[in-house]
C-alpha atoms as a PDB file:
ATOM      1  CA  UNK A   1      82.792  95.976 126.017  1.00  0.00           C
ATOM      2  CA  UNK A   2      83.433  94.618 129.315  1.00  0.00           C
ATOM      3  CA  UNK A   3      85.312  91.159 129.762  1.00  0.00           C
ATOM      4  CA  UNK A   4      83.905  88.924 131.975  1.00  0.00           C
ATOM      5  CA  UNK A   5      86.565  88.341 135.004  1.00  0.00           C
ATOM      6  CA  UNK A   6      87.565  85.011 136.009  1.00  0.00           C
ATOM      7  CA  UNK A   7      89.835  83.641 138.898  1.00  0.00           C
ATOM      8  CA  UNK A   8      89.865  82.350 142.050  1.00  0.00           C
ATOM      9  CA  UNK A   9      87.830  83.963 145.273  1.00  0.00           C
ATOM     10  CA  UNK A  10      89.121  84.602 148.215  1.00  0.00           C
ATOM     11  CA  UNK A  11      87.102  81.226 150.017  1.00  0.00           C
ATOM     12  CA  UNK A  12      87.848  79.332 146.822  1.00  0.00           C
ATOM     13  CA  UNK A  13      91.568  79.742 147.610  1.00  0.00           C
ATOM     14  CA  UNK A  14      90.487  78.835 151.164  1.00  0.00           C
ATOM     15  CA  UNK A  15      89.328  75.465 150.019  1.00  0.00           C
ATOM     16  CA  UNK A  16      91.926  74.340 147.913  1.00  0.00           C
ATOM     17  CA  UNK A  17      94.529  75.105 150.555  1.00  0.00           C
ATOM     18  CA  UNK A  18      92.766  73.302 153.294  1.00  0.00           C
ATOM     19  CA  UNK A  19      92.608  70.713 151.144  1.00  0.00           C
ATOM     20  CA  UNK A  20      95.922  70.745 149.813  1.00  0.00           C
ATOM     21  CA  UNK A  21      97.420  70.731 153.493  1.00  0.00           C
ATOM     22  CA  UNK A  22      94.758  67.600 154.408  1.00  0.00           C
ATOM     23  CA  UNK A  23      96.398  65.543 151.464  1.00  0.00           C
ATOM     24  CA  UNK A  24     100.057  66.520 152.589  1.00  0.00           C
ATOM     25  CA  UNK A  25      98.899  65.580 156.328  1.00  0.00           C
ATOM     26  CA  UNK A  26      97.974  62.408 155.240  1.00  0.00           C
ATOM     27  CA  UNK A  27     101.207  61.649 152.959  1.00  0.00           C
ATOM     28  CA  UNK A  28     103.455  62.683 155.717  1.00  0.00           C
ATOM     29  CA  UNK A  29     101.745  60.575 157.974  1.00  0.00           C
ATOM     30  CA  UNK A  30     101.673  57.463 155.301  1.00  0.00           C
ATOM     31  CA  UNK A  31     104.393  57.760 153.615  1.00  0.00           C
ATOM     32  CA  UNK A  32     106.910  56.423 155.973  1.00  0.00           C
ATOM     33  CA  UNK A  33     104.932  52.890 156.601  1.00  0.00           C
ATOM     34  CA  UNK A  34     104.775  52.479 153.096  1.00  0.00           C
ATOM     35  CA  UNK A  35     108.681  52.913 152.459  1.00  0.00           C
ATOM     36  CA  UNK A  36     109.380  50.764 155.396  1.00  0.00           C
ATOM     37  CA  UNK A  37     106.925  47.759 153.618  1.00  0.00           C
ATOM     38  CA  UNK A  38     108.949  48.147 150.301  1.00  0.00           C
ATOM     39  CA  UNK A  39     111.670  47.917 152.205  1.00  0.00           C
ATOM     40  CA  UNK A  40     111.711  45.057 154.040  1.00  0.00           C
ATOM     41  CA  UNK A  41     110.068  43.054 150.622  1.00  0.00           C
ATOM     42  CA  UNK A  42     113.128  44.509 148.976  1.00  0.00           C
ATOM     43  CA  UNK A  43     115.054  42.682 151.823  1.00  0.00           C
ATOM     44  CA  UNK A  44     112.925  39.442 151.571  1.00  0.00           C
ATOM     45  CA  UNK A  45     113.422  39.385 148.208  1.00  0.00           C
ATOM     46  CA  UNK A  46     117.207  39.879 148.309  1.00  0.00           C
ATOM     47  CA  UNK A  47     117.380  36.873 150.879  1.00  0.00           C
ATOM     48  CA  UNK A  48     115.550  34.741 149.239  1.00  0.00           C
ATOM     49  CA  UNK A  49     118.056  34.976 146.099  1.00  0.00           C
ATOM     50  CA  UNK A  50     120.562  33.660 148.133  1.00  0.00           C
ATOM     51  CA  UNK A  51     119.945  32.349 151.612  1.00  0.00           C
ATOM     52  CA  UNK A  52     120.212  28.100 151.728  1.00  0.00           C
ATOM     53  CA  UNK A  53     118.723  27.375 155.042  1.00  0.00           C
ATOM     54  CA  UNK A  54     115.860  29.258 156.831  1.00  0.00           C
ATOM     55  CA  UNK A  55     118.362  29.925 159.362  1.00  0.00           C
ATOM     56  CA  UNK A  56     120.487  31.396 157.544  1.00  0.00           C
ATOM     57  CA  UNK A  57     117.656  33.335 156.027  1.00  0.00           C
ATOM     58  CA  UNK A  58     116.492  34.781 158.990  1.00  0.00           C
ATOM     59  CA  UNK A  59     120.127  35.880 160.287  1.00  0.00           C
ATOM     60  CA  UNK A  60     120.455  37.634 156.647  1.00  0.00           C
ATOM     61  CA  UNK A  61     117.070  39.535 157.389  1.00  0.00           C
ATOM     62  CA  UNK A  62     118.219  40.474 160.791  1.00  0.00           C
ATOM     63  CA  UNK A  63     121.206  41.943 159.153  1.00  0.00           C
ATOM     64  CA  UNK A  64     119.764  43.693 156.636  1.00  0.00           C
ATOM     65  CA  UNK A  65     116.528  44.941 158.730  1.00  0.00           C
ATOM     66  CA  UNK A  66     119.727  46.232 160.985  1.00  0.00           C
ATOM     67  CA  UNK A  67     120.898  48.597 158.348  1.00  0.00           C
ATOM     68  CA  UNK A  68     117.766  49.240 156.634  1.00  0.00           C
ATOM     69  CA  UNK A  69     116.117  50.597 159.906  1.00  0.00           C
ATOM     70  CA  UNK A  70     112.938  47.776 159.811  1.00  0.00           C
ATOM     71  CA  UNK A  71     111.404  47.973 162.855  1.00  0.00           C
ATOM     72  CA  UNK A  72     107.909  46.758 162.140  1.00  0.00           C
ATOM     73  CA  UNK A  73     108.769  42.939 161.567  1.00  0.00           C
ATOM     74  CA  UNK A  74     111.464  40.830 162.776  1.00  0.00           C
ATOM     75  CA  UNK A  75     112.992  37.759 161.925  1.00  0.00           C
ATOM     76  CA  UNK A  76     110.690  35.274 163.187  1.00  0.00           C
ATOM     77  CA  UNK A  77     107.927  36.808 162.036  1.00  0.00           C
ATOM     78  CA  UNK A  78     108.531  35.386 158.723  1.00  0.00           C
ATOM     79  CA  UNK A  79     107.221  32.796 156.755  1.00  0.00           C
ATOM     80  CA  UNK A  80     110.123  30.756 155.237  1.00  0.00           C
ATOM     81  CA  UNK A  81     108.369  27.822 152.701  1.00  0.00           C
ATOM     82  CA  UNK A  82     110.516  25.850 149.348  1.00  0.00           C
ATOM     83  CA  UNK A  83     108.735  25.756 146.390  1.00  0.00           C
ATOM     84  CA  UNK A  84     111.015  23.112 144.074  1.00  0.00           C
ATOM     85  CA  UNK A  85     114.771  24.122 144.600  1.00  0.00           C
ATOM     86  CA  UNK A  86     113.356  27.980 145.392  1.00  0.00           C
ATOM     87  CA  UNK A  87     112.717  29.451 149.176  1.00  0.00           C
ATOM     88  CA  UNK A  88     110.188  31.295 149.554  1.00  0.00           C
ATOM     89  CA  UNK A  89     109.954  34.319 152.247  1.00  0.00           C
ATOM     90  CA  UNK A  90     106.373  35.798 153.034  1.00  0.00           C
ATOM     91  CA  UNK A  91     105.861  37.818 155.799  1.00  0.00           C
ATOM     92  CA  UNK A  92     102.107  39.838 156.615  1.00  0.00           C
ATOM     93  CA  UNK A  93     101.417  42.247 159.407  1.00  0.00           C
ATOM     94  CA  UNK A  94      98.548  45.264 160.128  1.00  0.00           C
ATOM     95  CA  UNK A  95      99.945  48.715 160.839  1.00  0.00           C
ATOM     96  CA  UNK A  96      97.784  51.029 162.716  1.00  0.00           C
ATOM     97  CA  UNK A  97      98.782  54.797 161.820  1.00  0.00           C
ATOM     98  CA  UNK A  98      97.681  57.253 164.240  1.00  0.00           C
ATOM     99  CA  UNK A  99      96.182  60.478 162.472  1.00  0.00           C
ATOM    100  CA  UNK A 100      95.335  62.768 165.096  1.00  0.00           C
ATOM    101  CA  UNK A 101      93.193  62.442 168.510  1.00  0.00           C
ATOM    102  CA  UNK A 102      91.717  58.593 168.581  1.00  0.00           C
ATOM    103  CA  UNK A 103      91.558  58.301 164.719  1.00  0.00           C
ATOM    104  CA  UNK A 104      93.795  56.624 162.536  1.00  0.00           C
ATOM    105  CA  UNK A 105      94.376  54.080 159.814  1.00  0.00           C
ATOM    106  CA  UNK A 106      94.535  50.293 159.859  1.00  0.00           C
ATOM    107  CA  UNK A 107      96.791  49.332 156.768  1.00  0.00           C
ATOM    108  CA  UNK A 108      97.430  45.207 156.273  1.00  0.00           C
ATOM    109  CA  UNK A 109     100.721  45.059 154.775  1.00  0.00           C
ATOM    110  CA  UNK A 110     101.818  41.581 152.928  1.00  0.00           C
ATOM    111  CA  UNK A 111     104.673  40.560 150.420  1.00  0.00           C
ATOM    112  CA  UNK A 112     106.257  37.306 149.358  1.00  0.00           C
ATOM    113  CA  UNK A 113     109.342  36.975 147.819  1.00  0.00           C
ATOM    114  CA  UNK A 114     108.148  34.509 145.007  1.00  0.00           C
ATOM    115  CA  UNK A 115     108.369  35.320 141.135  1.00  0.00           C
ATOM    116  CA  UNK A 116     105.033  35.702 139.281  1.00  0.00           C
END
């Protein structure tokens, strides 16, 4: 008796690789605006554990969006509040990702530095 084959055709292979190489197109595209984000919360967060004066807050940032390489918001772009004896450091901003030709991707970013 003959087994039945089974596999992958030729256009089935086709497929998956175009869509494969779609997804990694996207990541490589998306990827970097999302590190930068978790970056700069990272950095929020860190001033916000030790910063006493919204001045001095915002000269830490500076510094550490300096060596961190954050390029999307700046200093005065954030939002610098006290909650009790905490600060809080919020900062929000849209980042438009171009894909290829005239489309791309609108992604609002927004973190606080505030403990659940």
């Amino acid at each position: 008796m003959r087994e039945q084959q089974e596999g992958l055709t030729l256009i089935g292979l086709i497929v998956v690789l175009f869509i494969v190489v779609v997804v990694v197109v996207f990541g490589m595209k998306l990827v970097p605006s999302f590190l930068e984000f978790r970056t700069a919360k990272a950095a929020i967060e860190a001033v916000a554990r030790t910063a006493q004066s919204p001045q001095e807050a915002r000269r830490a940032f500076d510094n550490r969006a300096a060596v961190d390489d954050i390029n999307t918001i700046q200093a005065k772009d954030l939002e610098i509040t006290r909650e009790g004896n905490q600060m809080v450091i919020a900062f929000a901003y849209r980042k438009e990702v171009p894909l290829f030709n005239n489309v791309g991707v609108y992604i609002d970013y927004a973190a606080t530095s505030k403990s659940n």
